[in-house]
PDB file of N, CA and C in Angstrom:
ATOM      1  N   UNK A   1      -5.992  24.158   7.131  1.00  0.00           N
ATOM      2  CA  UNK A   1      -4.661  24.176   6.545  1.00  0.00           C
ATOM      3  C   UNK A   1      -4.219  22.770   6.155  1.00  0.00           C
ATOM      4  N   UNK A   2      -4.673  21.813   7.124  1.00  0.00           N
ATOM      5  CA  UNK A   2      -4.162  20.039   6.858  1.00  0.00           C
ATOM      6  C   UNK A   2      -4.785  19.820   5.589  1.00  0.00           C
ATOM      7  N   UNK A   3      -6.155  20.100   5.465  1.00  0.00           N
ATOM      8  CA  UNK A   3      -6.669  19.911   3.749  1.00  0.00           C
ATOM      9  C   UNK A   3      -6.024  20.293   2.884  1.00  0.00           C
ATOM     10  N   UNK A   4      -5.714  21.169   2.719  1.00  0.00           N
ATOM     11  CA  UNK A   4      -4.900  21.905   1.594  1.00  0.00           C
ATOM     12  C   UNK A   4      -3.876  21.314   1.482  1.00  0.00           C
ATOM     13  N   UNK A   5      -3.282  20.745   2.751  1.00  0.00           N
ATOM     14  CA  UNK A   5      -1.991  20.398   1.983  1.00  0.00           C
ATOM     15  C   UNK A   5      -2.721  19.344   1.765  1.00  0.00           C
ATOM     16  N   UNK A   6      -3.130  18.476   2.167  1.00  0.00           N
ATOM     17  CA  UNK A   6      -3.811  16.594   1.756  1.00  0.00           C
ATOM     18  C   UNK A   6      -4.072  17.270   0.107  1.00  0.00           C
ATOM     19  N   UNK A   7      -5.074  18.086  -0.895  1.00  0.00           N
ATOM     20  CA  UNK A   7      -5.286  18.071  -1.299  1.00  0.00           C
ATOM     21  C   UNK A   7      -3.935  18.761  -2.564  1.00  0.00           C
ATOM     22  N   UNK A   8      -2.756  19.135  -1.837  1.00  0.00           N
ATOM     23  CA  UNK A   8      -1.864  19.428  -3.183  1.00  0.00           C
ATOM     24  C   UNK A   8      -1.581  18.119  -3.208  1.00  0.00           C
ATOM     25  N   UNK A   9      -0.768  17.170  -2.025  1.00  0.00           N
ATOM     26  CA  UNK A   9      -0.390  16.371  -2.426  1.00  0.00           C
ATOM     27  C   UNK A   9      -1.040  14.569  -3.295  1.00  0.00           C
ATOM     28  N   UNK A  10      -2.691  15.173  -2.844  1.00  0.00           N
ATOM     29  CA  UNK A  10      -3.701  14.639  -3.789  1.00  0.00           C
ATOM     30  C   UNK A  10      -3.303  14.964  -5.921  1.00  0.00           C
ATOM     31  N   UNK A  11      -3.489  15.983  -5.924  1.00  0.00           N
ATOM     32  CA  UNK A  11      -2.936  16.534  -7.137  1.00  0.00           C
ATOM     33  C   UNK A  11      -1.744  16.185  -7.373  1.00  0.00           C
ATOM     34  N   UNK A  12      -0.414  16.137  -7.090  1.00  0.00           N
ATOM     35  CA  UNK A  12       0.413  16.057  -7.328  1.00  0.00           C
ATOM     36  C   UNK A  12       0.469  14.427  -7.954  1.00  0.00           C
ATOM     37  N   UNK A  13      -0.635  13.605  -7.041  1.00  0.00           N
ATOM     38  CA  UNK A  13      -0.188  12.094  -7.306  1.00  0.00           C
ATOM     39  C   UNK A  13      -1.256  11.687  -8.385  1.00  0.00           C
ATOM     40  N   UNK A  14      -2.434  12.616  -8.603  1.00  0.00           N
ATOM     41  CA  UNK A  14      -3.099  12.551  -9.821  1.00  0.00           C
ATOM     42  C   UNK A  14      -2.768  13.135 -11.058  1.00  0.00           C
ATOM     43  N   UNK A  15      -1.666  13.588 -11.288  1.00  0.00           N
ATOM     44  CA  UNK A  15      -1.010  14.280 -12.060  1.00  0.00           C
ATOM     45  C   UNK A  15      -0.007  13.196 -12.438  1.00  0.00           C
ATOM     46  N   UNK A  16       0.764  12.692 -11.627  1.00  0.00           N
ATOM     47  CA  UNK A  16       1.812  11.617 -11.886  1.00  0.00           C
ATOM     48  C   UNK A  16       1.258  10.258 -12.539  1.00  0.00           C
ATOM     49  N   UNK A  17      -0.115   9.886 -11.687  1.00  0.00           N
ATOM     50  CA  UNK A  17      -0.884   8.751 -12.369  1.00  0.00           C
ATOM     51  C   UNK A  17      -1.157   8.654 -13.830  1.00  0.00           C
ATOM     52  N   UNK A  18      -2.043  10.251 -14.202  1.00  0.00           N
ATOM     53  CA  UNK A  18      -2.664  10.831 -15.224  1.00  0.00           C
ATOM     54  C   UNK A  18      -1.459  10.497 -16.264  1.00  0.00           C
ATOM     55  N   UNK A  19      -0.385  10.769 -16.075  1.00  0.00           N
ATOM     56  CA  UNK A  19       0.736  11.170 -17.186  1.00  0.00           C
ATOM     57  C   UNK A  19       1.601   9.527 -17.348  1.00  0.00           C
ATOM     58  N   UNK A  20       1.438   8.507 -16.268  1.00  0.00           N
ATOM     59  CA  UNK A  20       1.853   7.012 -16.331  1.00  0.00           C
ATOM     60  C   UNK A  20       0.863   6.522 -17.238  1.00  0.00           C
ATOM     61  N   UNK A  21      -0.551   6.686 -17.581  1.00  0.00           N
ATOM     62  CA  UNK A  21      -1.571   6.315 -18.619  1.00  0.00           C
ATOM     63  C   UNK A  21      -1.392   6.442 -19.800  1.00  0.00           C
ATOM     64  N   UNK A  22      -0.038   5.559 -20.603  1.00  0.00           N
ATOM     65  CA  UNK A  22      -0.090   6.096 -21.867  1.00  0.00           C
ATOM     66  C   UNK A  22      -0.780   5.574 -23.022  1.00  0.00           C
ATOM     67  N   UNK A  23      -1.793   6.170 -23.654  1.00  0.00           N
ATOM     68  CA  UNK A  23      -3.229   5.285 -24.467  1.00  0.00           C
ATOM     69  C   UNK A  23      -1.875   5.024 -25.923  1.00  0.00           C
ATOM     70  N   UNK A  24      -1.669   6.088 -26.492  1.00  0.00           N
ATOM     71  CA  UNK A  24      -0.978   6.198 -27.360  1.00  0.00           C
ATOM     72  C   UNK A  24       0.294   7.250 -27.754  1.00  0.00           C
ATOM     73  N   UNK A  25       1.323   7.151 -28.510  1.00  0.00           N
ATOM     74  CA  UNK A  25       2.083   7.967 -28.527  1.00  0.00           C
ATOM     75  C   UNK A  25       2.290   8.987 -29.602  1.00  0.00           C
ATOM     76  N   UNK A  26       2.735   9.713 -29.237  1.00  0.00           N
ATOM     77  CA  UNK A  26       2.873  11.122 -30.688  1.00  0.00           C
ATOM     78  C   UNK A  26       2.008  12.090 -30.232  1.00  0.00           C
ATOM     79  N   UNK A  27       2.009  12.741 -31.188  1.00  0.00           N
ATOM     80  CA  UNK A  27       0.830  14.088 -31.477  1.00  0.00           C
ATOM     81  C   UNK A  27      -0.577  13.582 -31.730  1.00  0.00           C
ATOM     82  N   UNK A  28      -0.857  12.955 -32.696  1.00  0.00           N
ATOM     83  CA  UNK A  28      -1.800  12.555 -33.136  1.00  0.00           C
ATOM     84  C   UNK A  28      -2.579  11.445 -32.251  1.00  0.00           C
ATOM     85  N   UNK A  29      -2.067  10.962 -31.105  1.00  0.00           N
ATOM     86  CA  UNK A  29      -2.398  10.367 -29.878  1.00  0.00           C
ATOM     87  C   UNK A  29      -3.186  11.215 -28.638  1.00  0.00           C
ATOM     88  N   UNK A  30      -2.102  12.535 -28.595  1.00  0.00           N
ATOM     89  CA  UNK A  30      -2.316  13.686 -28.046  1.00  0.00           C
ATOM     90  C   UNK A  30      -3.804  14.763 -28.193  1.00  0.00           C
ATOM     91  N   UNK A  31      -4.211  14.296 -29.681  1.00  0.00           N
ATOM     92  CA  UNK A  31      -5.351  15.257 -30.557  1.00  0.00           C
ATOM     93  C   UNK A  31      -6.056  14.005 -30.366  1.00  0.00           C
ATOM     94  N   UNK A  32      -6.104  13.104 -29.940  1.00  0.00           N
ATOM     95  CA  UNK A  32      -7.139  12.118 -30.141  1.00  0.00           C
ATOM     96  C   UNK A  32      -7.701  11.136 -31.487  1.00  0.00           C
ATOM     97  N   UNK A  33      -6.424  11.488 -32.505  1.00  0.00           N
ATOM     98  CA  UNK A  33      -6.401  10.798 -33.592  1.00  0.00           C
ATOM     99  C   UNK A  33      -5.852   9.269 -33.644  1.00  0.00           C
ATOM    100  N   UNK A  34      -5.349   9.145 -32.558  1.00  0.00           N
ATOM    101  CA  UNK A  34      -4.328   7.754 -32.590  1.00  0.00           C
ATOM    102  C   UNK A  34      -4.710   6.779 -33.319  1.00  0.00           C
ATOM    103  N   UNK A  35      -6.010   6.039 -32.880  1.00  0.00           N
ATOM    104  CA  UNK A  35      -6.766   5.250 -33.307  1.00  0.00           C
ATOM    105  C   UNK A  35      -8.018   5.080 -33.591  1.00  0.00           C
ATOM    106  N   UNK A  36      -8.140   6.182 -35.004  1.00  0.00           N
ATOM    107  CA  UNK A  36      -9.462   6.487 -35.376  1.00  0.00           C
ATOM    108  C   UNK A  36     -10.424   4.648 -35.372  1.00  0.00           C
ATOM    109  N   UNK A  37      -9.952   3.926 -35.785  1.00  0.00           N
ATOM    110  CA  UNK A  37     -10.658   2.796 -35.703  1.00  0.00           C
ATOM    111  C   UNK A  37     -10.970   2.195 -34.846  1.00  0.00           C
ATOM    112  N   UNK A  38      -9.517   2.300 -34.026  1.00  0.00           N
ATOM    113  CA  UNK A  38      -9.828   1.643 -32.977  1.00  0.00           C
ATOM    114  C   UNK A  38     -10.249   0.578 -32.451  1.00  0.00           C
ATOM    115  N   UNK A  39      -9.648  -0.264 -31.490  1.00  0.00           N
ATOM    116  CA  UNK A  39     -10.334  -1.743 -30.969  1.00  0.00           C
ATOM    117  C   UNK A  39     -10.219  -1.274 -29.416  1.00  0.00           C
ATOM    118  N   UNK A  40     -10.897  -2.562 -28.768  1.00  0.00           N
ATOM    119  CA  UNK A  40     -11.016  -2.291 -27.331  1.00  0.00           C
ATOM    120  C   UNK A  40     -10.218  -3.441 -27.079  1.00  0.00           C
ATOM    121  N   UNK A  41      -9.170  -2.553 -25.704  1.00  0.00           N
ATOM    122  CA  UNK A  41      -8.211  -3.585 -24.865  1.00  0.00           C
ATOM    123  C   UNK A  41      -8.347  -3.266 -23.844  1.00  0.00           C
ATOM    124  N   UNK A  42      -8.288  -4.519 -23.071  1.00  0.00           N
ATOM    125  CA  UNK A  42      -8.358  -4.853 -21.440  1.00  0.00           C
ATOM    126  C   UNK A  42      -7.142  -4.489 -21.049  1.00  0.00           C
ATOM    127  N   UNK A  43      -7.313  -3.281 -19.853  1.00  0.00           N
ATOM    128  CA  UNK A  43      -6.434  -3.156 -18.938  1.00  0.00           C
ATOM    129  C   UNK A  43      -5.817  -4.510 -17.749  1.00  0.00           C
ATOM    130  N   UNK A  44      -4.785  -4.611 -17.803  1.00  0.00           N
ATOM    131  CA  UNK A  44      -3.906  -5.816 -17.194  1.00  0.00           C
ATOM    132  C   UNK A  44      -3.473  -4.890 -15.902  1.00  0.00           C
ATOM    133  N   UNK A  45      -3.303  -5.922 -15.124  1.00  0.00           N
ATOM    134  CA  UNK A  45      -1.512  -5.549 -14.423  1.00  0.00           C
ATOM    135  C   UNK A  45      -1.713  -4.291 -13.679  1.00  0.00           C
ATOM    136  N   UNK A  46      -0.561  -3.913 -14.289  1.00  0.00           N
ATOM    137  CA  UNK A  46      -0.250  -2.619 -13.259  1.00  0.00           C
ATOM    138  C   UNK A  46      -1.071  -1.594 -14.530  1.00  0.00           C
ATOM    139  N   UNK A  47      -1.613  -1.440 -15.210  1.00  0.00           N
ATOM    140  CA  UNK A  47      -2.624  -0.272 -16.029  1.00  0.00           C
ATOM    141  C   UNK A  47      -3.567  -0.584 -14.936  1.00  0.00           C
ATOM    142  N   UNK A  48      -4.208  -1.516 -14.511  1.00  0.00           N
ATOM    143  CA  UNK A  48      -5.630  -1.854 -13.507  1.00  0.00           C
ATOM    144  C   UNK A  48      -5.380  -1.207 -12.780  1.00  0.00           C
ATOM    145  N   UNK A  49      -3.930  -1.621 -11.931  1.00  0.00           N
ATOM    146  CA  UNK A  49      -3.484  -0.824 -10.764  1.00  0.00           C
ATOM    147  C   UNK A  49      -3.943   0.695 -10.549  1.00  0.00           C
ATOM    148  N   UNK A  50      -3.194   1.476 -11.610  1.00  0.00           N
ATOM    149  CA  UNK A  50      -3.025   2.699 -12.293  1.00  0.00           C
ATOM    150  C   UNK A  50      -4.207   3.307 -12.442  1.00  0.00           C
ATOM    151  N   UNK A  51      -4.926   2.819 -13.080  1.00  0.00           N
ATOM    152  CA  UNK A  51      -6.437   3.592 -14.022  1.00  0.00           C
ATOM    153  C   UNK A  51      -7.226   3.575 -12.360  1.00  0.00           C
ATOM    154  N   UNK A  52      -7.252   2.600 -11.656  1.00  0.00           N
ATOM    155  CA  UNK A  52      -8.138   2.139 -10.556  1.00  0.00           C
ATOM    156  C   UNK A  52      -7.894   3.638  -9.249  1.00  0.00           C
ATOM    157  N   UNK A  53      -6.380   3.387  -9.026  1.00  0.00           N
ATOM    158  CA  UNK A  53      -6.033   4.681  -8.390  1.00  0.00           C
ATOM    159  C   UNK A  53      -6.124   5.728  -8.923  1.00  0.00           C
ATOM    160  N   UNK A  54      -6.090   6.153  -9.821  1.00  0.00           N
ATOM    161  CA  UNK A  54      -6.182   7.761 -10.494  1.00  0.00           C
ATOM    162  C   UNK A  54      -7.586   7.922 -10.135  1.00  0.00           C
ATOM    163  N   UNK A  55      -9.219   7.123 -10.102  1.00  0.00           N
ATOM    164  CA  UNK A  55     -10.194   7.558 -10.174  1.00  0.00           C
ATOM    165  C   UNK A  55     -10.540   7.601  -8.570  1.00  0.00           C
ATOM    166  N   UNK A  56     -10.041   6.821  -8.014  1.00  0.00           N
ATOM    167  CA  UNK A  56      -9.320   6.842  -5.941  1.00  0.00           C
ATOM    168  C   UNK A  56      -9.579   8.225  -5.864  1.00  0.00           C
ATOM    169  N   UNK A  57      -8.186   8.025  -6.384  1.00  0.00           N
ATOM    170  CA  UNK A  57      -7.575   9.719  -6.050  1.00  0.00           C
ATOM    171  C   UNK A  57      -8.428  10.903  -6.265  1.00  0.00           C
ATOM    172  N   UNK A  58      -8.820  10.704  -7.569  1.00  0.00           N
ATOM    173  CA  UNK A  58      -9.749  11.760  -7.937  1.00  0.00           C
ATOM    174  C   UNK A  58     -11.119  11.885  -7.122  1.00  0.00           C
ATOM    175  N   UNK A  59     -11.728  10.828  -6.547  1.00  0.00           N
ATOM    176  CA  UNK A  59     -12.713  11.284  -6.186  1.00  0.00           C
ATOM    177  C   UNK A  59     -12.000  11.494  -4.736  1.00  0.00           C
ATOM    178  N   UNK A  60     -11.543  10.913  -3.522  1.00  0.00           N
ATOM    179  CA  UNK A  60     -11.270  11.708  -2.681  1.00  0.00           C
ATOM    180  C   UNK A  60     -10.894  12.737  -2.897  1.00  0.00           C
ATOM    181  N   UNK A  61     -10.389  13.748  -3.711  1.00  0.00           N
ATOM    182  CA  UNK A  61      -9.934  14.863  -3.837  1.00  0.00           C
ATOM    183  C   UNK A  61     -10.942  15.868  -3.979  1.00  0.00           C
ATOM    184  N   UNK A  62     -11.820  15.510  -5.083  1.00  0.00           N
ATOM    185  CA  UNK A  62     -13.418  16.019  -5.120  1.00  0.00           C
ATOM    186  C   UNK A  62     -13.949  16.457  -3.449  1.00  0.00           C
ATOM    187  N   UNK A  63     -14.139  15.093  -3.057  1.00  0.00           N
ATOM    188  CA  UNK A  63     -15.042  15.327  -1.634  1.00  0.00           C
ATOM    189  C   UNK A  63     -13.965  15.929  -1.134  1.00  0.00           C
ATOM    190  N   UNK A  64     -12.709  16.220  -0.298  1.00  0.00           N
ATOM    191  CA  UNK A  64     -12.015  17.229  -0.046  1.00  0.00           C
ATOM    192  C   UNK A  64     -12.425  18.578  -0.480  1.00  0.00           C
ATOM    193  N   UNK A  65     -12.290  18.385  -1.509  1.00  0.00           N
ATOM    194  CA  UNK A  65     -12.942  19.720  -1.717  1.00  0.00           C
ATOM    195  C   UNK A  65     -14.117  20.193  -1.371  1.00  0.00           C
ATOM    196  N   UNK A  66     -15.111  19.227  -1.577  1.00  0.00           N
ATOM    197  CA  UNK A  66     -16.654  19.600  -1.430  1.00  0.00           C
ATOM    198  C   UNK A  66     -16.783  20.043   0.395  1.00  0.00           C
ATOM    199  N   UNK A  67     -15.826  19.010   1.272  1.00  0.00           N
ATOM    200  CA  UNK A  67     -15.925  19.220   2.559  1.00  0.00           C
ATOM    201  C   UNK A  67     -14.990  20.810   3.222  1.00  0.00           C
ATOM    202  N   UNK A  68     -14.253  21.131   2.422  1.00  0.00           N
ATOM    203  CA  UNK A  68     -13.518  22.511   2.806  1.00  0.00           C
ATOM    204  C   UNK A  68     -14.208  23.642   2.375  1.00  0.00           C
ATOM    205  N   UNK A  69     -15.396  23.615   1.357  1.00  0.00           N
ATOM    206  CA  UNK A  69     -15.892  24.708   0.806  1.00  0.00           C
ATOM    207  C   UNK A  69     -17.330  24.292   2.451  1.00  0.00           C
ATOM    208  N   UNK A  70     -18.031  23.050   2.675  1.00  0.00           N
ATOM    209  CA  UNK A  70     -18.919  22.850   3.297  1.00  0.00           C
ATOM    210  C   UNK A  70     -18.108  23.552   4.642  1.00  0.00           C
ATOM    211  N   UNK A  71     -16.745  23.299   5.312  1.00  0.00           N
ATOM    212  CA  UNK A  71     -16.891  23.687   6.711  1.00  0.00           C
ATOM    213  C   UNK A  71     -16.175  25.492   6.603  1.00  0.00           C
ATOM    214  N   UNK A  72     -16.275  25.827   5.660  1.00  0.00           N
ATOM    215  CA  UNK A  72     -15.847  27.428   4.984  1.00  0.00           C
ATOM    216  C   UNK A  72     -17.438  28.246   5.819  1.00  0.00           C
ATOM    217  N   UNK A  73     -18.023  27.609   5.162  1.00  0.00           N
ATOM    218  CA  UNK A  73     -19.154  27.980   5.430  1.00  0.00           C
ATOM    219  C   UNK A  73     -19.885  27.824   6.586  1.00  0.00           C
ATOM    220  N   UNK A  74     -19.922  26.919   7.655  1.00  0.00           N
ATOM    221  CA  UNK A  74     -20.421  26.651   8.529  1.00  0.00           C
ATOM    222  C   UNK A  74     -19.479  26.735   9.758  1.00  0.00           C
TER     223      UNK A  74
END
């Protein structure tokens, strides 16, 4: 039962991260058109912060998972 909740409130804060990542704005940002040309920029600051924790998060959340389906079973 403690997993489950660890793992909504996992989601909840990868969801909040996910949506602080803003590459570009509009629709056409949204469809992946933003910047058909495109250049490459270095994440600074608090984006490092940001991008660094969202993939945190995400993978503890993964192995959470992988370990609740492993002790399901055993």
């Amino acid at each position: 039962m403690a997993i489950a909740i660890i793992q909504i409130i996992l989601a909840v804060a990868i969801i909040t991260l996910i949506l602080l990542q803003e590459r570009s704005s509009g629709m056409s940002g949204l469809l992946g058109a933003g910047d058909a040309g495109g250049y490459y920029q270095a994440r600074r600051g608090m984006e490092k912060i940001v991008f660094y924790a969202t993939i945190v998060l995400s993978v503890a959340f993964v192995a959470l998972a992988i370990y609740q389906l492993y002790a399901q079973t055993h």
